[in-house]
C-alpha atoms as a PDB file:
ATOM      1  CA  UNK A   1     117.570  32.768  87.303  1.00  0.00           C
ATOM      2  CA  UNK A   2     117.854  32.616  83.417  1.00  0.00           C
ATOM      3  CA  UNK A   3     114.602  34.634  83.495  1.00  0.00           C
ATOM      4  CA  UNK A   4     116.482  37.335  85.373  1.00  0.00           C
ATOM      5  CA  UNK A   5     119.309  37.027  83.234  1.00  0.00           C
ATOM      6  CA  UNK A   6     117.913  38.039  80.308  1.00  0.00           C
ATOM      7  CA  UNK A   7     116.474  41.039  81.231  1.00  0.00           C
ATOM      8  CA  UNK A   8     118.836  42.357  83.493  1.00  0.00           C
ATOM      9  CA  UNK A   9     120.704  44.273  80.288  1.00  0.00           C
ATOM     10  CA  UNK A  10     117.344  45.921  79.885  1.00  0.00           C
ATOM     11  CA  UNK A  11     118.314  48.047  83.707  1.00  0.00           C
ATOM     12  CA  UNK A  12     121.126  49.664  81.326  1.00  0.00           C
ATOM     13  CA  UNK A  13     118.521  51.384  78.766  1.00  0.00           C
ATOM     14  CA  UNK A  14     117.884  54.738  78.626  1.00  0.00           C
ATOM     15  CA  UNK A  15     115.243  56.237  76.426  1.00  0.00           C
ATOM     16  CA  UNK A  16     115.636  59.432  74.276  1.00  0.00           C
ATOM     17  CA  UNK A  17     113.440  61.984  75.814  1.00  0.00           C
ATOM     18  CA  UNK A  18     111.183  62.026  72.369  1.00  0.00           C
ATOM     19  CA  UNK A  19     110.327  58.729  73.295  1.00  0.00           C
ATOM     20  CA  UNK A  20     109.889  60.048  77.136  1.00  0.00           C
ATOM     21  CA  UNK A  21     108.114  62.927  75.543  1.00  0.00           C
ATOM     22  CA  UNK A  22     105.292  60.012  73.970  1.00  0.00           C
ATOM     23  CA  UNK A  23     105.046  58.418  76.343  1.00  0.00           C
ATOM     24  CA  UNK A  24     104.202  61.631  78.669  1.00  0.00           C
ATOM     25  CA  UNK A  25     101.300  62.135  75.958  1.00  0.00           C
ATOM     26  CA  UNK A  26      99.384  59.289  76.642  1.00  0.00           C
ATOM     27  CA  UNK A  27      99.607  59.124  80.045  1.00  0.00           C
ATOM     28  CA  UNK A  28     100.574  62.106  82.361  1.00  0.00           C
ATOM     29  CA  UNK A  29     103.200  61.632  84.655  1.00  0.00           C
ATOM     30  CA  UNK A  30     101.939  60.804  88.261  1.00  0.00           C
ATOM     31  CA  UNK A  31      98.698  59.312  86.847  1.00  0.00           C
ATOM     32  CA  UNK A  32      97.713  55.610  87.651  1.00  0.00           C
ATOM     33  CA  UNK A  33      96.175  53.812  84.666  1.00  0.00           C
ATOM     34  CA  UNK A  34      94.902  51.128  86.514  1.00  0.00           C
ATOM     35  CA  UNK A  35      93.127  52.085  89.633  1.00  0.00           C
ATOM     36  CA  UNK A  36      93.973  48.613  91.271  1.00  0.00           C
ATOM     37  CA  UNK A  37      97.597  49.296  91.113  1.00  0.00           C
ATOM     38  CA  UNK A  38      96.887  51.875  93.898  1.00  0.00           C
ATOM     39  CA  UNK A  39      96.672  48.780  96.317  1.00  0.00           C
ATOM     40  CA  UNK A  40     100.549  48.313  96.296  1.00  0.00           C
ATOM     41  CA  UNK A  41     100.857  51.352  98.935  1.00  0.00           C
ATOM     42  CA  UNK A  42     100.803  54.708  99.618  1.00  0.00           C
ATOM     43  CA  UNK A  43     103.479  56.121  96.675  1.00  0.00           C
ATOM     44  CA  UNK A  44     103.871  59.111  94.695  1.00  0.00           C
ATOM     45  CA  UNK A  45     105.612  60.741  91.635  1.00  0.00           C
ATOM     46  CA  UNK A  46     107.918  62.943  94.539  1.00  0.00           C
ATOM     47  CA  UNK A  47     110.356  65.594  92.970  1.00  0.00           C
ATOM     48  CA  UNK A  48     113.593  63.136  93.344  1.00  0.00           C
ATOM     49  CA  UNK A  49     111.927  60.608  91.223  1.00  0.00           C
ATOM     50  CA  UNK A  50     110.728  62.541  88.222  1.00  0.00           C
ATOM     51  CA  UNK A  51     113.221  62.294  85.243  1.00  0.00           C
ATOM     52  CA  UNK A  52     112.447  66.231  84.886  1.00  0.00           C
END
């Protein structure tokens, strides 16, 4: 519980899109870094989820 108390405040931050904009650079948005994270399911980037 304290664990999730402490970074609940975090679900309140929003980045500046320069910092959005970075992070875009190094890795495109939709792409999956780590091929073994594509064992959670069958998800995508969909229109409604994109923060553009």
């Amino acid at each position: 519980m304290e664990q999730l108390e402490v970074f609940l405040p975090a679900a309140g931050v929003t980045l500046p899109a320069d910092v959005l904009d970075a992070i875009d650079d190094i890795v495109a948005p939709g792409v999956t870094v780590n091929p073994v994270d594509n064992g959670y399911g069958d998800f995508e980037l969909r229109a409604d989820q994109r923060r553009r």
